[in-house]
N, C-alpha and C. Protein backbone atom coordinates (compact mmCIF):
# COMPACT_ATOMS: atom_id res chain seq x y z
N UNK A 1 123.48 138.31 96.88
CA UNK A 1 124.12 137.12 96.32
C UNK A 1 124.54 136.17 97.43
N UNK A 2 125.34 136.49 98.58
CA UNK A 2 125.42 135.95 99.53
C UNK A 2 124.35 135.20 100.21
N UNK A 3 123.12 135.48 100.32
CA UNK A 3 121.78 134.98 100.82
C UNK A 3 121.66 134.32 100.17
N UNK A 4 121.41 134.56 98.83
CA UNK A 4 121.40 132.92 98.07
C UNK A 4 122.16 132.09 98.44
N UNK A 5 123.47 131.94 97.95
CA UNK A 5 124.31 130.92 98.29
C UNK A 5 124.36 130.28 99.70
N UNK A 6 123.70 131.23 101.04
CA UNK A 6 123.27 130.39 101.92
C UNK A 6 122.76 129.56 102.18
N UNK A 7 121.41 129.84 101.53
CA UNK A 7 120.19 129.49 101.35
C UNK A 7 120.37 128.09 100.22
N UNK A 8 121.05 128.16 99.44
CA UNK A 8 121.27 127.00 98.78
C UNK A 8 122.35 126.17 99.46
N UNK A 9 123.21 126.90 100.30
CA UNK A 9 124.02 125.71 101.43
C UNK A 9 123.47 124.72 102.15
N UNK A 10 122.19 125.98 102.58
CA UNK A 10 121.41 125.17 103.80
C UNK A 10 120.63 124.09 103.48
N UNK A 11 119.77 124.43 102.22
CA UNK A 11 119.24 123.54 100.99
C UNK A 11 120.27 121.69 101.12
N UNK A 12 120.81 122.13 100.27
CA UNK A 12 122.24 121.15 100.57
C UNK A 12 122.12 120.10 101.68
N UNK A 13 122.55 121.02 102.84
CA UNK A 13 122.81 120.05 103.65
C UNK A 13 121.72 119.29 104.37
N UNK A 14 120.39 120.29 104.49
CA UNK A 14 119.00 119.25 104.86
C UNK A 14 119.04 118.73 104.43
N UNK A 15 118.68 118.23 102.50
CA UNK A 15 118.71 117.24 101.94
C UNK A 15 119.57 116.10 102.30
N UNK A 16 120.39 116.35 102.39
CA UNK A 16 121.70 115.69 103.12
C UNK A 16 121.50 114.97 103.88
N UNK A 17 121.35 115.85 105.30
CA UNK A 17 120.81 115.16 106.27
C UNK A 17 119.51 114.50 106.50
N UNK A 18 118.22 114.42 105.48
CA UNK A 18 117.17 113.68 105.26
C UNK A 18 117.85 112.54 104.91
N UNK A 19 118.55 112.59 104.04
CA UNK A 19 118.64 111.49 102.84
C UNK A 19 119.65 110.54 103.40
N UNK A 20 120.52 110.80 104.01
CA UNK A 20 122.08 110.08 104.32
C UNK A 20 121.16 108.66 104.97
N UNK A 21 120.35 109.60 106.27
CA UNK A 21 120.01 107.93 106.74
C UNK A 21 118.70 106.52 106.32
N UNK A 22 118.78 107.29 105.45
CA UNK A 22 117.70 106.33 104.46
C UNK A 22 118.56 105.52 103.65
N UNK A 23 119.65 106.22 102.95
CA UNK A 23 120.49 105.40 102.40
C UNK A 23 121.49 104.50 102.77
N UNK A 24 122.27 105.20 103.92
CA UNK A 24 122.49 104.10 105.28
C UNK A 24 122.05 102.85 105.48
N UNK A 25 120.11 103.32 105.61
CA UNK A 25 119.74 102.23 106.25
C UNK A 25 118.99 101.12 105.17
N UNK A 26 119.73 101.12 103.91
CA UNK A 26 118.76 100.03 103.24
C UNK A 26 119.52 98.41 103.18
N UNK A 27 120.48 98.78 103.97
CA UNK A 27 120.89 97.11 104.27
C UNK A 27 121.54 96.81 103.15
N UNK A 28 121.65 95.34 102.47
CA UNK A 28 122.23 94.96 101.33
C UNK A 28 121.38 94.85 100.11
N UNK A 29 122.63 95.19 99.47
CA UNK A 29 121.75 95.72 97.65
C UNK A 29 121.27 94.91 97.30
N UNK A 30 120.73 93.45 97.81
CA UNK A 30 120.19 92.77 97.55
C UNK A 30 118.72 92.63 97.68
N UNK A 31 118.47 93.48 98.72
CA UNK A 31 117.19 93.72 99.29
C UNK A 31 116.38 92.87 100.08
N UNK A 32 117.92 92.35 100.19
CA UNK A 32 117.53 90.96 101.51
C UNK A 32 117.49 91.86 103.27
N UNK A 33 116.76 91.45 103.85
CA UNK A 33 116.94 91.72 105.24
C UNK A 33 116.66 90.32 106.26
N UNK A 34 117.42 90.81 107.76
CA UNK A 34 117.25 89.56 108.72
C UNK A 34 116.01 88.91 108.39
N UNK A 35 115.74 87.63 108.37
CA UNK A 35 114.65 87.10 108.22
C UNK A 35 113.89 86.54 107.02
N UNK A 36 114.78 87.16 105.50
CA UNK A 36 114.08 87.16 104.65
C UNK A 36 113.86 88.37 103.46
N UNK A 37 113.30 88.43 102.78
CA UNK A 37 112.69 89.47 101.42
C UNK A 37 112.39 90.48 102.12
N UNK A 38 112.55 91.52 101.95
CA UNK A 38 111.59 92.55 102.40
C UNK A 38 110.30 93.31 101.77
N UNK A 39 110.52 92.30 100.55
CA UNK A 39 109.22 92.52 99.66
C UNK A 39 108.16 91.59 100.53
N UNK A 40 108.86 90.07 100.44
CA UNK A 40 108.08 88.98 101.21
C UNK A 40 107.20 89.62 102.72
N UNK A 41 108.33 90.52 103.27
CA UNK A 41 108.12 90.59 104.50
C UNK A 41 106.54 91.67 104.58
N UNK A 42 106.79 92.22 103.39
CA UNK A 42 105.57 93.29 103.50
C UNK A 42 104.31 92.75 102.89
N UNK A 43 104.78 91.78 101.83
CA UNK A 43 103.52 91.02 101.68
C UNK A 43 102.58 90.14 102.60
N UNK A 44 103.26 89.60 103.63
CA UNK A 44 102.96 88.62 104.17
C UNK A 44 102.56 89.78 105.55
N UNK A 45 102.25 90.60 105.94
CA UNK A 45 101.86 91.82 107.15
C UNK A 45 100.73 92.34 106.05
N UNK A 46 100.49 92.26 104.88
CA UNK A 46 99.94 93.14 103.77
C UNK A 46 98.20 92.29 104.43
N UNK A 47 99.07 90.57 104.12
CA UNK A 47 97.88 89.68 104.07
C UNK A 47 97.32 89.72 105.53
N UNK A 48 98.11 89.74 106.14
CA UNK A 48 97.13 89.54 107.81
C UNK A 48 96.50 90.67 108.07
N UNK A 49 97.04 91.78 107.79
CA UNK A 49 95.91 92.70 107.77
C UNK A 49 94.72 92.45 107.17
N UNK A 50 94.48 92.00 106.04
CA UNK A 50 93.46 92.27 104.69
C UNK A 50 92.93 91.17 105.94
N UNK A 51 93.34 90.10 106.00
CA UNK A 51 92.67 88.38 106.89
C UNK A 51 91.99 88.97 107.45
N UNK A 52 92.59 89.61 109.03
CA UNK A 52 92.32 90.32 110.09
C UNK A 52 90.92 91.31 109.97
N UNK A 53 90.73 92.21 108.58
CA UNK A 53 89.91 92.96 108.06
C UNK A 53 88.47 92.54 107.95
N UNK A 54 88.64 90.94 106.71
CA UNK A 54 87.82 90.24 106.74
C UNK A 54 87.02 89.74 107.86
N UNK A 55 87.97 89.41 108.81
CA UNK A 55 87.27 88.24 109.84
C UNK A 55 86.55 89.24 111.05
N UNK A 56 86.91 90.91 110.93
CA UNK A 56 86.80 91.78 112.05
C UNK A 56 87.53 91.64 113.48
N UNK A 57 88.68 90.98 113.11
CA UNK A 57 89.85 90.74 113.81
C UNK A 57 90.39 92.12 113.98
N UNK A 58 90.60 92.85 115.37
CA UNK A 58 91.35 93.82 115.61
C UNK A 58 92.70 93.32 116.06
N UNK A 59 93.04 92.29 116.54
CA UNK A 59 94.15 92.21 117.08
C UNK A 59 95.66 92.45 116.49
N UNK A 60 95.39 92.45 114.94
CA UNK A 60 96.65 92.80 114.18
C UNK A 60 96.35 94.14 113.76
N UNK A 61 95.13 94.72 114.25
CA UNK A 61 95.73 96.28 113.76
C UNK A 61 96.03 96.80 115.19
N UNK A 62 95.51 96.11 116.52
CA UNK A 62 96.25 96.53 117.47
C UNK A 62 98.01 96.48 117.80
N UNK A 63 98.28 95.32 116.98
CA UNK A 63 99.51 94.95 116.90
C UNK A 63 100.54 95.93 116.35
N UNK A 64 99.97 95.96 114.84
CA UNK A 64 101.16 97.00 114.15
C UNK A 64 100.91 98.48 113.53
N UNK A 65 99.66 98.88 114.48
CA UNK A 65 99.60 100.16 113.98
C UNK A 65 99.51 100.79 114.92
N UNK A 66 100.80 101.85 115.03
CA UNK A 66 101.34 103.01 116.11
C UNK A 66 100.32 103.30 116.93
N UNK A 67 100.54 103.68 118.57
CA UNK A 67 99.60 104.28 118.93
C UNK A 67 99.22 105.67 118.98
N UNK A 68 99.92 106.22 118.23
CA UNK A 68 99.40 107.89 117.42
C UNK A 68 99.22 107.51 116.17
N UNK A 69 99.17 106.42 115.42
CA UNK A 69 98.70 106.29 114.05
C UNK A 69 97.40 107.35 113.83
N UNK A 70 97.50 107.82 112.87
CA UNK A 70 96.27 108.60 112.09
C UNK A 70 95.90 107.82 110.93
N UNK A 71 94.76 107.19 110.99
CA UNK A 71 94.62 106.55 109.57
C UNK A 71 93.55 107.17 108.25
N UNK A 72 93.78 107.01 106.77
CA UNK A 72 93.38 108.18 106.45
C UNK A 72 92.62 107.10 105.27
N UNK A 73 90.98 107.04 104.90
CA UNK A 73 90.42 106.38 104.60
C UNK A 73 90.39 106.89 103.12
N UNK A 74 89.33 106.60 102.29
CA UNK A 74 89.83 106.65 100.86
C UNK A 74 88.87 107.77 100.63
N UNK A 75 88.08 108.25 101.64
CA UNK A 75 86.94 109.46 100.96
C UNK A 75 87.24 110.89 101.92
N UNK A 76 88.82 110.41 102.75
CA UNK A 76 89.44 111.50 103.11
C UNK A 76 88.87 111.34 104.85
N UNK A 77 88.38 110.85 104.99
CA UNK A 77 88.13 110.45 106.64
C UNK A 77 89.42 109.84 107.58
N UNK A 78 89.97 111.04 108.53
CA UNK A 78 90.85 110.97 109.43
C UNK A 78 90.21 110.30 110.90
N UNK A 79 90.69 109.22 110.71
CA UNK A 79 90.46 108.47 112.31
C UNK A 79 91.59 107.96 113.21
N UNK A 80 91.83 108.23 114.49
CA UNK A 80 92.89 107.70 115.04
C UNK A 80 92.83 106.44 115.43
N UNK A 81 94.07 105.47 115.92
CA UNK A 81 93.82 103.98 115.84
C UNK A 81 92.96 103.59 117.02
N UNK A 82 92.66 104.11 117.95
CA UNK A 82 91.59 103.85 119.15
C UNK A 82 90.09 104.08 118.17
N UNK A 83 89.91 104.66 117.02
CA UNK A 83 88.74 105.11 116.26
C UNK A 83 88.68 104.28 115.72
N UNK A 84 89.36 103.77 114.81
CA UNK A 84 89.77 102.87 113.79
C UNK A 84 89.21 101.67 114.33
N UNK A 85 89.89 101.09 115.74
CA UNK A 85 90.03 99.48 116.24
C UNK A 85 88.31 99.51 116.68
N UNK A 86 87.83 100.82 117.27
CA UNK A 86 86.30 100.81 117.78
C UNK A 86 85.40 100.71 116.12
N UNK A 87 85.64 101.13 115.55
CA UNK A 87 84.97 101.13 114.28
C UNK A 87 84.61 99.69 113.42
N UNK A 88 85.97 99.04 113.74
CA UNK A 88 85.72 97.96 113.37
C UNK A 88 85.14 96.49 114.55
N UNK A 89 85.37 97.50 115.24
CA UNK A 89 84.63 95.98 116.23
C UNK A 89 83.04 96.13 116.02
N UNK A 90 82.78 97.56 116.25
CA UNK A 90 81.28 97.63 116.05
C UNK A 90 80.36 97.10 114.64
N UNK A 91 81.29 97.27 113.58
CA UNK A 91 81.18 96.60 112.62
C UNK A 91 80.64 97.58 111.37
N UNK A 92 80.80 99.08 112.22
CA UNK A 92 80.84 100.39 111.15
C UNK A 92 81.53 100.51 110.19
N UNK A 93 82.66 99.75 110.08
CA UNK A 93 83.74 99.39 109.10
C UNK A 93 83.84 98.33 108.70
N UNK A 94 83.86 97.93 107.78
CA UNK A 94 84.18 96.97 107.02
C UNK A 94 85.24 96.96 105.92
């Protein structure tokens, strides 16, 4: 009985500690952040990507995608962003 109730302590408080700083960090209930919407803000990074995609522009996926990004394609193909940015320059990607 004791092991349980540990085990559901410990339960507890990870969650806890996952969760506290997510909720912390969502700014005002408005869902405003510095700068603007943060809906806006993701739309408008949404579009320069897709632009960037079109035109075989790497420079905005060099921009905002991590350099350990793993990117994970829609037929389950794992490429890292040095794979990714070569893929599309060559024009293997589209």
């Amino acid at each position: 009985m004791r092991k349980v109730n540990l085990i559901v302590v410990l339960a507890l408080v990870a969650v806890y500690l996952l969760a506290a700083p997510l909720a912390l960090g969502q700014g005002e209930k408005t869902g405003k952040a510095k700068g603007g919407n943060v809906e806006e803000q993701i739309k408008t990074l949404q579009a320069e990507i897709v632009q960037a995609s079109l035109k075989g522009d790497t420079s905005a996926f060099e921009k905002f995608y991590a350099d350990d990004a793993t990117i994970i394609h829609s037929d389950g193909t794992l490429v890292t962003k040095a794979q990714e940015i070569e893929n599309l320059k060559s024009g293997s990607l589209k």
